[in-house]
Protein backbone atom coordinates (compact mmCIF):
# COMPACT_ATOMS: atom_id res chain seq x y z
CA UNK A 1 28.12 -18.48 -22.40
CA UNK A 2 25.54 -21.09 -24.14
CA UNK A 3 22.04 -20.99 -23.16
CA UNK A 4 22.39 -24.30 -21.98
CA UNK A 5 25.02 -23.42 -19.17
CA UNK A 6 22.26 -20.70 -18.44
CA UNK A 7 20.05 -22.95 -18.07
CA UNK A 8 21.68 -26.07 -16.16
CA UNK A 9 23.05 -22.98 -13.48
CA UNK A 10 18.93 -21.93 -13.24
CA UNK A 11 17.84 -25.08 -12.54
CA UNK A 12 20.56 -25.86 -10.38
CA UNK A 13 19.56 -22.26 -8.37
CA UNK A 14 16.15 -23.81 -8.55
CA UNK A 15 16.79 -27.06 -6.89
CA UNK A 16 19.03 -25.72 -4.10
CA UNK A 17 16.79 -22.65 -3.14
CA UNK A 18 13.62 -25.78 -3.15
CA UNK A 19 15.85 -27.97 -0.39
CA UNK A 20 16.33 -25.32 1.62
CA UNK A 21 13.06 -24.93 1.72
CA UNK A 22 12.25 -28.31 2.34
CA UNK A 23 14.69 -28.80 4.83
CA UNK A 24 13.07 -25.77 7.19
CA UNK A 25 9.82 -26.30 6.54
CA UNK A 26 10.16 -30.17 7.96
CA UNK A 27 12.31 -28.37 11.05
CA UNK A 28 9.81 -25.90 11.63
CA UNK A 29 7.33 -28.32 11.59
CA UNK A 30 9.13 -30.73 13.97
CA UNK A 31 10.17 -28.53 16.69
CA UNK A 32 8.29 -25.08 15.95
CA UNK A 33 9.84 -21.74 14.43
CA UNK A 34 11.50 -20.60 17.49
CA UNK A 35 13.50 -23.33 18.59
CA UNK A 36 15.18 -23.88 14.66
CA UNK A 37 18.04 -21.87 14.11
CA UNK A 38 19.31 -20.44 10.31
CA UNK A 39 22.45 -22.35 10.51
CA UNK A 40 20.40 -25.58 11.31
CA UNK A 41 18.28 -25.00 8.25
CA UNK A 42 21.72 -24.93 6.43
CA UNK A 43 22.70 -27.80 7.93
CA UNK A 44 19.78 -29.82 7.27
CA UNK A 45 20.08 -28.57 3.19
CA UNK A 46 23.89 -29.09 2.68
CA UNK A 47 24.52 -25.49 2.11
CA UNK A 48 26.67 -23.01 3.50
CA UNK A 49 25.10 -19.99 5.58
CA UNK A 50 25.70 -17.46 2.70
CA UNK A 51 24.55 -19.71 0.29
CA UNK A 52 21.39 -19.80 2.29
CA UNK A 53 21.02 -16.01 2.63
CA UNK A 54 21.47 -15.70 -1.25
CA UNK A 55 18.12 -17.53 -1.40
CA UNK A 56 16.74 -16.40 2.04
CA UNK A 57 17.50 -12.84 3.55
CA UNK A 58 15.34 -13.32 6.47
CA UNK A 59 14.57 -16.63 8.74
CA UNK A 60 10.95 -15.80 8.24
CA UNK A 61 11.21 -15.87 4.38
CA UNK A 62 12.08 -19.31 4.66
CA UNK A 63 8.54 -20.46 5.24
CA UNK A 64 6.92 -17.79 2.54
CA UNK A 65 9.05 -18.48 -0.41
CA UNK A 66 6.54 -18.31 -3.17
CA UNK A 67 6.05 -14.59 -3.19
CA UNK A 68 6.99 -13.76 -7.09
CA UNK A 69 4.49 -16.67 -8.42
CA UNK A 70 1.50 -15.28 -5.60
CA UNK A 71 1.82 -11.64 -6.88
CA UNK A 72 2.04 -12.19 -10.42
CA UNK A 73 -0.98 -14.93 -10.42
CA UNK A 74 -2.61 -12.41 -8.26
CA UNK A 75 -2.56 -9.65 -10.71
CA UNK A 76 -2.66 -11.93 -13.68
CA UNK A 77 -6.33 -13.09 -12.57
CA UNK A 78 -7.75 -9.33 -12.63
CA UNK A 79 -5.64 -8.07 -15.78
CA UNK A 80 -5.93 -11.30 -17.94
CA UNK A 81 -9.76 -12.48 -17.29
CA UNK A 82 -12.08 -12.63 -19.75
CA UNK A 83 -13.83 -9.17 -20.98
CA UNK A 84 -17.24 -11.13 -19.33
CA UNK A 85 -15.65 -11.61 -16.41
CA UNK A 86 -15.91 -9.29 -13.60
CA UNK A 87 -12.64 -8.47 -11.34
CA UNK A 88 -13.58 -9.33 -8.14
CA UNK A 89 -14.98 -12.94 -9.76
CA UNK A 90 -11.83 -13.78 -11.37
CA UNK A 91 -10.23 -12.73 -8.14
CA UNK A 92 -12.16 -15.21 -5.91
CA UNK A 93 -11.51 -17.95 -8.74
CA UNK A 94 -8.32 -17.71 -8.27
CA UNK A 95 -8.10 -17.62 -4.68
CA UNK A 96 -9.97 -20.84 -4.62
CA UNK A 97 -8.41 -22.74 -7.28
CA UNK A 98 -4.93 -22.02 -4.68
CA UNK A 99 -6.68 -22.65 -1.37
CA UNK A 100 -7.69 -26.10 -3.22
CA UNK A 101 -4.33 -27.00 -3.99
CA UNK A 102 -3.14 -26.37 -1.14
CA UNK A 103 -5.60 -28.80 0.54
CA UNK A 104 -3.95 -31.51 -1.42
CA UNK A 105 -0.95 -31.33 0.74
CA UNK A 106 -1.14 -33.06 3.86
CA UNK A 107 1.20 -30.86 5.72
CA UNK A 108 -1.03 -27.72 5.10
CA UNK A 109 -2.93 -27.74 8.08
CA UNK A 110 0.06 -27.96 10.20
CA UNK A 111 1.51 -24.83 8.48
CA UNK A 112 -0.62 -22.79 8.67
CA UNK A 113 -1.64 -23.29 12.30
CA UNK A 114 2.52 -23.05 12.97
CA UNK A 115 2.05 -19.46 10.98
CA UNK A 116 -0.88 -18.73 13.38
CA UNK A 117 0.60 -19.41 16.55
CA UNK A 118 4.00 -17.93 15.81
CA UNK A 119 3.71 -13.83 15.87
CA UNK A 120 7.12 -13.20 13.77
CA UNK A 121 5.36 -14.90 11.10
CA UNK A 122 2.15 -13.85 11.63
CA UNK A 123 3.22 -10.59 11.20
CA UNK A 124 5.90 -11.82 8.34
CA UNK A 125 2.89 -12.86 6.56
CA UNK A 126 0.79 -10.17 6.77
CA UNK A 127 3.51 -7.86 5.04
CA UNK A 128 4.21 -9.97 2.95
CA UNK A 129 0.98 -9.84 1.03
CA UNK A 130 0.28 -6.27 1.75
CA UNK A 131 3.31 -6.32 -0.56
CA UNK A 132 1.27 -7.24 -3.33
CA UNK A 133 -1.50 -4.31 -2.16
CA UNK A 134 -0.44 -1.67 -4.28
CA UNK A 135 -0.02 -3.74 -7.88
CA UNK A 136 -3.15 -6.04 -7.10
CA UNK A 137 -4.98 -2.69 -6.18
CA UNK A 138 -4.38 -0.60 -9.64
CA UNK A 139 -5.36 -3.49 -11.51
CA UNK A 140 -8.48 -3.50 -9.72
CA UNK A 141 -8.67 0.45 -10.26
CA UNK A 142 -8.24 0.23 -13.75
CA UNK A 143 -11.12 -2.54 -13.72
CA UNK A 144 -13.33 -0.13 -12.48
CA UNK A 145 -14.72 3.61 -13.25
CA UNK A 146 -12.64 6.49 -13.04
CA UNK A 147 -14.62 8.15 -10.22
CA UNK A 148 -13.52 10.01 -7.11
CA UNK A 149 -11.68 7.71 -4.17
CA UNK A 150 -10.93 4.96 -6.74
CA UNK A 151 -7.58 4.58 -5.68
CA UNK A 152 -8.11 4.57 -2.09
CA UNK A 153 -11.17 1.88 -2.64
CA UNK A 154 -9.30 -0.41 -5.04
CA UNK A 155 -6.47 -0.51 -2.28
CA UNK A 156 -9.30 -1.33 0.30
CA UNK A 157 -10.64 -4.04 -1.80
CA UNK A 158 -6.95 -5.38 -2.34
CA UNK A 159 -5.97 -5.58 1.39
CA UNK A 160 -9.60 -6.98 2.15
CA UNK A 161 -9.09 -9.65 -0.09
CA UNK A 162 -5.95 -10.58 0.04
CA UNK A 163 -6.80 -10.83 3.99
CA UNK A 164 -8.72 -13.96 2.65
CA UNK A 165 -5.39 -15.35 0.72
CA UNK A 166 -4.23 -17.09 3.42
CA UNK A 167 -5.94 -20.59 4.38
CA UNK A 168 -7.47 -20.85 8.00
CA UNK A 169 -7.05 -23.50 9.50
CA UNK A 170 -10.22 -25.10 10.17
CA UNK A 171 -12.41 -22.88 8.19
CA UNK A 172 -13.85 -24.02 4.64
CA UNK A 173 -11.89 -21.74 2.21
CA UNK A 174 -15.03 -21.60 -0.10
CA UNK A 175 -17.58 -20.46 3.00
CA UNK A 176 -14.71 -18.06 3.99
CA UNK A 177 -14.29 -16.41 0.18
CA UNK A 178 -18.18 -16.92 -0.58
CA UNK A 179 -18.91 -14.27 2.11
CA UNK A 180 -15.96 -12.36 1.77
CA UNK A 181 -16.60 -11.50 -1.63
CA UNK A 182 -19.97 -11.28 -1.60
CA UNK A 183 -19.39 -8.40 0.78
CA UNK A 184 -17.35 -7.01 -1.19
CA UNK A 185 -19.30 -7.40 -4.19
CA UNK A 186 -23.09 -6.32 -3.11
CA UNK A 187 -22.18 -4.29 0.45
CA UNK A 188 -23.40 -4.91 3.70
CA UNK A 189 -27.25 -6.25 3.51
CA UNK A 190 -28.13 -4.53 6.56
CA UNK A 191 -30.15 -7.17 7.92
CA UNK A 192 -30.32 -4.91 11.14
CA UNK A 193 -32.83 -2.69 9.68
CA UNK A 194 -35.23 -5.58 9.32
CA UNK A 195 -35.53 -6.43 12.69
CA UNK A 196 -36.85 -5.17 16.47
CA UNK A 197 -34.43 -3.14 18.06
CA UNK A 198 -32.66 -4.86 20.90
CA UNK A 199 -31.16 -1.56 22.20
CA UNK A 200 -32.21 1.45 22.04
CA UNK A 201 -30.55 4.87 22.98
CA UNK A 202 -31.03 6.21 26.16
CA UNK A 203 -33.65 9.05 26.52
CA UNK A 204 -31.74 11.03 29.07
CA UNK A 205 -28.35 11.49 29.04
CA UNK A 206 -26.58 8.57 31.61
CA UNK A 207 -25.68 10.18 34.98
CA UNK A 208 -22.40 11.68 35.90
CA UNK A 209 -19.78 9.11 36.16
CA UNK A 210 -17.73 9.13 39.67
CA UNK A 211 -14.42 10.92 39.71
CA UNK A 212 -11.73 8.96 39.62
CA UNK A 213 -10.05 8.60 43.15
CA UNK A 214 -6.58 9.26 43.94
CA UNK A 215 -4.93 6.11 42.52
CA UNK A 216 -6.89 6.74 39.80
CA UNK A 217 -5.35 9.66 38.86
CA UNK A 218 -1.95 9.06 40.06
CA UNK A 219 -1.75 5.89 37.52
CA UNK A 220 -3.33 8.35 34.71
CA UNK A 221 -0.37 10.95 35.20
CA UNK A 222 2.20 8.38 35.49
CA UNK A 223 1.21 6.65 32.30
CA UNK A 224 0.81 10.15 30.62
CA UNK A 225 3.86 10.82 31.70
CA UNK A 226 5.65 8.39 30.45
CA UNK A 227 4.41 8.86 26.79
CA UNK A 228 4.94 12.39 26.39
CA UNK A 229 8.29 11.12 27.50
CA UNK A 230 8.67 8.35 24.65
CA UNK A 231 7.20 10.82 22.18
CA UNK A 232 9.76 13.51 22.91
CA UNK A 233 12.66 10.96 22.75
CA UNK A 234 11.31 9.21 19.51
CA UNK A 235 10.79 12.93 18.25
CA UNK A 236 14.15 13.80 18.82
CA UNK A 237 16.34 10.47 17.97
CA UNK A 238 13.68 8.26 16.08
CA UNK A 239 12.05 5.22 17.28
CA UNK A 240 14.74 2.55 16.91
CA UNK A 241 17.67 4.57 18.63
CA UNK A 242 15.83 4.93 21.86
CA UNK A 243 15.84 2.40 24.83
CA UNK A 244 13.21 1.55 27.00
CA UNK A 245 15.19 2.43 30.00
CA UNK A 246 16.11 5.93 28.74
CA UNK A 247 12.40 6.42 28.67
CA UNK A 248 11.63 5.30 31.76
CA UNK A 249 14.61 7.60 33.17
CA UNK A 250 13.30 10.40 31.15
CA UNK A 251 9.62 9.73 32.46
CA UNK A 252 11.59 9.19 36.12
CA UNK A 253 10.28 5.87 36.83
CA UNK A 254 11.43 2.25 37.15
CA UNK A 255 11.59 0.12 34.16
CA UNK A 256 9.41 -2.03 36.36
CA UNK A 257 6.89 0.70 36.65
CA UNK A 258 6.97 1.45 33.06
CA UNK A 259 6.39 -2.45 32.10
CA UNK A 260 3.18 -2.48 34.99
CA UNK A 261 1.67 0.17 32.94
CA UNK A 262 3.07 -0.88 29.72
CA UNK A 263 3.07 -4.23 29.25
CA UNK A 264 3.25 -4.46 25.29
CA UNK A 265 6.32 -3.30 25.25
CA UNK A 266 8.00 0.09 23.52
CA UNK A 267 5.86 0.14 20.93
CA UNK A 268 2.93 0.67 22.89
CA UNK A 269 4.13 3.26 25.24
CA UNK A 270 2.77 6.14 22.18
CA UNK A 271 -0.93 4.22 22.86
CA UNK A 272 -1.61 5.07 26.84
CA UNK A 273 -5.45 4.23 26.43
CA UNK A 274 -7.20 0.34 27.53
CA UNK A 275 -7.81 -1.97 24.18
CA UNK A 276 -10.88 -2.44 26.21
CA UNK A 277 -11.90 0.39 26.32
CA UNK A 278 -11.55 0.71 22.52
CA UNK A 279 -13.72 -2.79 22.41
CA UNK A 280 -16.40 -1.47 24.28
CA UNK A 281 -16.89 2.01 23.01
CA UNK A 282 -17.02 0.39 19.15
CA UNK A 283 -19.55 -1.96 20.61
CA UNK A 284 -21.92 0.69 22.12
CA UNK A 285 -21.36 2.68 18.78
CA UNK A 286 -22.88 -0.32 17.10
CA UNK A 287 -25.68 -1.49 19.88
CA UNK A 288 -26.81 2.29 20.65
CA UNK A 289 -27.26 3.34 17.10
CA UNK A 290 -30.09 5.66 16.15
CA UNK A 291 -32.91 4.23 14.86
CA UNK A 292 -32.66 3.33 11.07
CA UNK A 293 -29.16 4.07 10.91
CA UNK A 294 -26.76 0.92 9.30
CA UNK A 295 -23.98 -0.80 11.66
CA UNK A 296 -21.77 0.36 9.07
CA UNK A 297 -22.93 4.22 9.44
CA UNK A 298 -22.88 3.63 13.11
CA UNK A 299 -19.05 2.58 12.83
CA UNK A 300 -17.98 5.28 10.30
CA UNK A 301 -19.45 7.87 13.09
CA UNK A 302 -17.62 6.27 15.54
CA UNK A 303 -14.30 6.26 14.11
CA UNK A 304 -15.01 9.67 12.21
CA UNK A 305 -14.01 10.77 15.91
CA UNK A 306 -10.93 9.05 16.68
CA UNK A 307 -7.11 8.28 15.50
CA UNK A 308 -5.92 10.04 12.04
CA UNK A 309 -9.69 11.07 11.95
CA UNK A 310 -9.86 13.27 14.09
CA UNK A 311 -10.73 17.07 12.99
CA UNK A 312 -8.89 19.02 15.06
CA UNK A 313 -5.86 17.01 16.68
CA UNK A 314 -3.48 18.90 19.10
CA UNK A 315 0.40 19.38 18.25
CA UNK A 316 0.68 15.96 20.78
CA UNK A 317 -1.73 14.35 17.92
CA UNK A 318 -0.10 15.23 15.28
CA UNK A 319 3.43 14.02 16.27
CA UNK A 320 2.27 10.69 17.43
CA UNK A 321 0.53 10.03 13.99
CA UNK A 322 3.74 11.44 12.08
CA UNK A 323 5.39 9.41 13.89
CA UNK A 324 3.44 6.02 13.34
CA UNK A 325 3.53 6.98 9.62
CA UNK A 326 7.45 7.00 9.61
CA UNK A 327 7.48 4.06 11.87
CA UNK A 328 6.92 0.15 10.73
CA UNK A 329 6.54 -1.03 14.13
CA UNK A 330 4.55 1.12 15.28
CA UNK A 331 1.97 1.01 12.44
CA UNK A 332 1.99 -3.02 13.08
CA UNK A 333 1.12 -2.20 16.77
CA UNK A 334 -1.58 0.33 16.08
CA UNK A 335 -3.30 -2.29 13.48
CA UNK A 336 -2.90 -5.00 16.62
CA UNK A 337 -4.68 -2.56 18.72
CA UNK A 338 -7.58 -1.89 16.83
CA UNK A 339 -7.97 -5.89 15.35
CA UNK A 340 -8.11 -6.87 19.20
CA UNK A 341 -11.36 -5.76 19.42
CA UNK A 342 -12.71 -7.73 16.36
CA UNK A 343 -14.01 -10.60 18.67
CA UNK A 344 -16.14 -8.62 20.65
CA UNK A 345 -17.29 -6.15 17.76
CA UNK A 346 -17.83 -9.23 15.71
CA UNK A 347 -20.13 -10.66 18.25
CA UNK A 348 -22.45 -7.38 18.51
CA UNK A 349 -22.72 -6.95 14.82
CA UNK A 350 -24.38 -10.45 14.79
CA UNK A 351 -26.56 -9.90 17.97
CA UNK A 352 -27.55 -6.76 15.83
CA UNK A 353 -28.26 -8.33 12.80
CA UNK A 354 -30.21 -11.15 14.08
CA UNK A 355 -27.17 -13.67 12.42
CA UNK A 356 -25.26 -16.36 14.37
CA UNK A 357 -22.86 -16.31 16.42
CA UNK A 358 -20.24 -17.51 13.58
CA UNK A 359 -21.74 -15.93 10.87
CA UNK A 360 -18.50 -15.30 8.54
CA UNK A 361 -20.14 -12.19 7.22
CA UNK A 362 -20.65 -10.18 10.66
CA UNK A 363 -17.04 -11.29 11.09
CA UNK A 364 -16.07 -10.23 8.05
CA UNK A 365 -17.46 -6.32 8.34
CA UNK A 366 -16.02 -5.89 11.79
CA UNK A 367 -12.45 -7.18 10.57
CA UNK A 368 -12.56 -4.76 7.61
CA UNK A 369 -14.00 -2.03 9.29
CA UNK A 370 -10.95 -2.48 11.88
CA UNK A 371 -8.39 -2.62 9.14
CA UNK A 372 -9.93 1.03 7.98
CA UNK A 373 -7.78 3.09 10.12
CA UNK A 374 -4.33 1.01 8.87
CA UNK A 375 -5.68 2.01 5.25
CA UNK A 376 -5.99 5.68 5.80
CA UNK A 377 -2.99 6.92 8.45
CA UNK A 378 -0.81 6.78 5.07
CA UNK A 379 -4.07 9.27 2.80
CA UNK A 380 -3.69 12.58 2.29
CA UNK A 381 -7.05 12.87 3.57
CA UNK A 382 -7.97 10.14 5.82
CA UNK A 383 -11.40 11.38 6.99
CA UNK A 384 -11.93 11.10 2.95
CA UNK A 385 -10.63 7.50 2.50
CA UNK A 386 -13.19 6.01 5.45
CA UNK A 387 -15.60 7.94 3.76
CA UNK A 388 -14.93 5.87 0.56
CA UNK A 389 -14.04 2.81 2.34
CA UNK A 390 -17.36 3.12 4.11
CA UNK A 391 -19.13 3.03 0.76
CA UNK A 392 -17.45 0.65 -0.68
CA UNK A 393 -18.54 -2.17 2.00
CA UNK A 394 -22.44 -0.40 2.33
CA UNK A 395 -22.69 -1.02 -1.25
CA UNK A 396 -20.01 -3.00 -2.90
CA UNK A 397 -17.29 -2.60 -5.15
CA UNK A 398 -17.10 -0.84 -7.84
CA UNK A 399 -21.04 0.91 -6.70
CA UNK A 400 -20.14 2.08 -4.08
CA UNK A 401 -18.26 4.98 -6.51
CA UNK A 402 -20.62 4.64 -9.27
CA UNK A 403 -23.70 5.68 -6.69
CA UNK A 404 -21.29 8.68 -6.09
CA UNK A 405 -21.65 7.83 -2.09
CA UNK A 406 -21.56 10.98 -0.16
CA UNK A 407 -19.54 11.90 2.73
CA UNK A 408 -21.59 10.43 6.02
CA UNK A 409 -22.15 11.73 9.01
């Protein structure tokens, strides 16, 4: 075979895989992802359905089909810049330089606000360029010094940047990667030490809370109940070959019951507590601090306490977080869980600080801070990597393991 038949048959690859493409981007765009089915897509291209599946495995990897070029640029910006050039520079350089051509398209916008309001491709998305995490992340290991935690903070400083990879809609992509990176750069400037205290901790320990009544406890034990029942069915079959309604017969309750206590869906049931009350008790962490301490010190505290940080988790613990290891969906729904608090953890780090309302930084800290425990369940040593990870946005990347940071309290 002649290099030119190779190469007429690549370019002819090339030009199909680019109107499929095409063709379901201007559907999605039309009539939104949900309502545009595969074979439509095919349709709309002239291709058959396999033929579209040997470009496209998934429906959602119609709208991300750049991933090869992202990655390799990616790593080709740390690995290939100039000696003068630190990695985290060339990193935001090249972030830019794609966020600006993107602008150029007049579709862009629409995009990424269909990516935004469609969770299958939110989520899509987000794996996606974790993808890239672990190649992006050892070229920014071997970038810096060979210290302690290196691995576990280069990851960190992959995932936090590549969080910034994607364009927001409405947000200047230069304000957005200026703070980013500075943060990740120079650390947290603790602005909050440089101000009055707005809150201070209480003197006396608060009173006694009231019992709970009767109702109270009954919906405690029901939805107790039901999770030891989900763990113990998960335990035994896995995750994906257990039914909703064998858990609810299992916990002996009504699907309907399960659902009022429940209402995320199977993937929740392992996760009885209130997102609001996670909300709330990172915001007093951060609002009742002791005096002098950072936000960030105030968070790592908090968290030291909770989740895969825990010292001394019971046998229940244990399973649930060997279990969310092992278990896609349910690492995507513990991540949800903890990001759901960013607005309102966002908004006290900026009352805090003294900064405003949108200040992209305050934003910034209490998004990575949340994506901390997603970065760890996976470490040998978790209570290690938020150590690191904890250092890493005090004081920036790569001091934060040059200054040797020590474990915090």
């Amino acid at each position: 075979m002649t290099d030119i038949t190779v190469g007429r048959r690549e370019r002819k690859k090339a030009r199909t895989r680019q109107a499929i493409a095409d063709a379901a981007r201007a559907l999605f765009l039309e009539r939104g992802f949900d309502a545009v089915t595969v074979k439509e897509v095919a349709e709309a291209a002239d291709v058959s359905m396999s033929g579209l599946f040997k470009h496209f495995p998934t429906k959602e990897s119609l709208v991300f089909d750049e991933d090869d070029d992202i990655r390799h640029g990616l790593v080709r910006a740390v690995r290939d810049r100039p000696d003068a050039v630190a990695a985290l520079r060339a990193l935001r350089q090249w972030l830019l330089d794609r966020a600006r051509d993107l602008a150029g398209d007049p579709d862009t916008a629409a995009f990424f606000e269909l990516i935004a309001a469609t969770p299958a491709l939110s989520d899509y998305g987000r794996r996606m360029w974790q993808r890239h995490e672990q190649e992006l992340a050892e070229a920014i290991r071997q970038a810096g010094p060979d210290a302690p935690g290196a691995g576990i903070a280069a990851r960190a400083v992959a995932r936090f940047a590549l969080d910034r990879s994607q364009p927001c809609p409405h947000i200047d992509p230069q304000v957005e990667l200026d703070a980013a990176f500075a943060l990740l750069s120079h650390g947290w400037p603790a602005p909050e030490l440089r101000r009055p205290r707005h809150h201070t901790p209480s003197a006396a320990p608060p009173a006694p809370a009231r019992p709970p009544g009767l109702r109270e406890r009954k919906k405690a034990q029901t939805r107790q109940a039901i999770t030891r029942a989900a763990l113990e069915l998960f335990t035994e079959r896995g995750y994906d070959h257990v039914g909703v309604r064998e858990i609810a017969e299992a916990a002996e309750v009504s699907p309907g019951t399960l659902f009022a206590h429940f209402p995320d869906g199977k993937a929740s049931l392992l996760f009885p507590g209130d997102q609001r009350d996670t909300a709330a008790a990172l915001v007093d962490a951060v609002r009742h601090r002791p005096p002098g301490q950072t936000i960030p010190r105030a968070l790592h505290g908090h968290i030291a306490r909770r989740g895969p940080f825990k010292p001394d988790p019971t046998p229940e613990e244990q399973r649930v977080l060997a279990l969310i290891r092992a278990t896609p969906e349910l690492t995507d729904h513990a991540l949800r869980a903890w990001t759901a608090a960013e607005p309102a953890l966002t908004s006290a780090i900026a009352e805090e600080a003294g900064l405003p309302a949108d200040d992209p930084t305050a934003r910034l800290l209490a998004h990575y801070f949340l994506q901390i425990p997603d970065l760890a369940v996976a470490e040998p040593h978790a209570g290690h990597a938020l150590d690191v990870i904890t250092g890493v946005l005090e004081h920036g990347w790569p001091q934060g393991l040059a200054t040797g940071t020590p474990p915090l309290a």
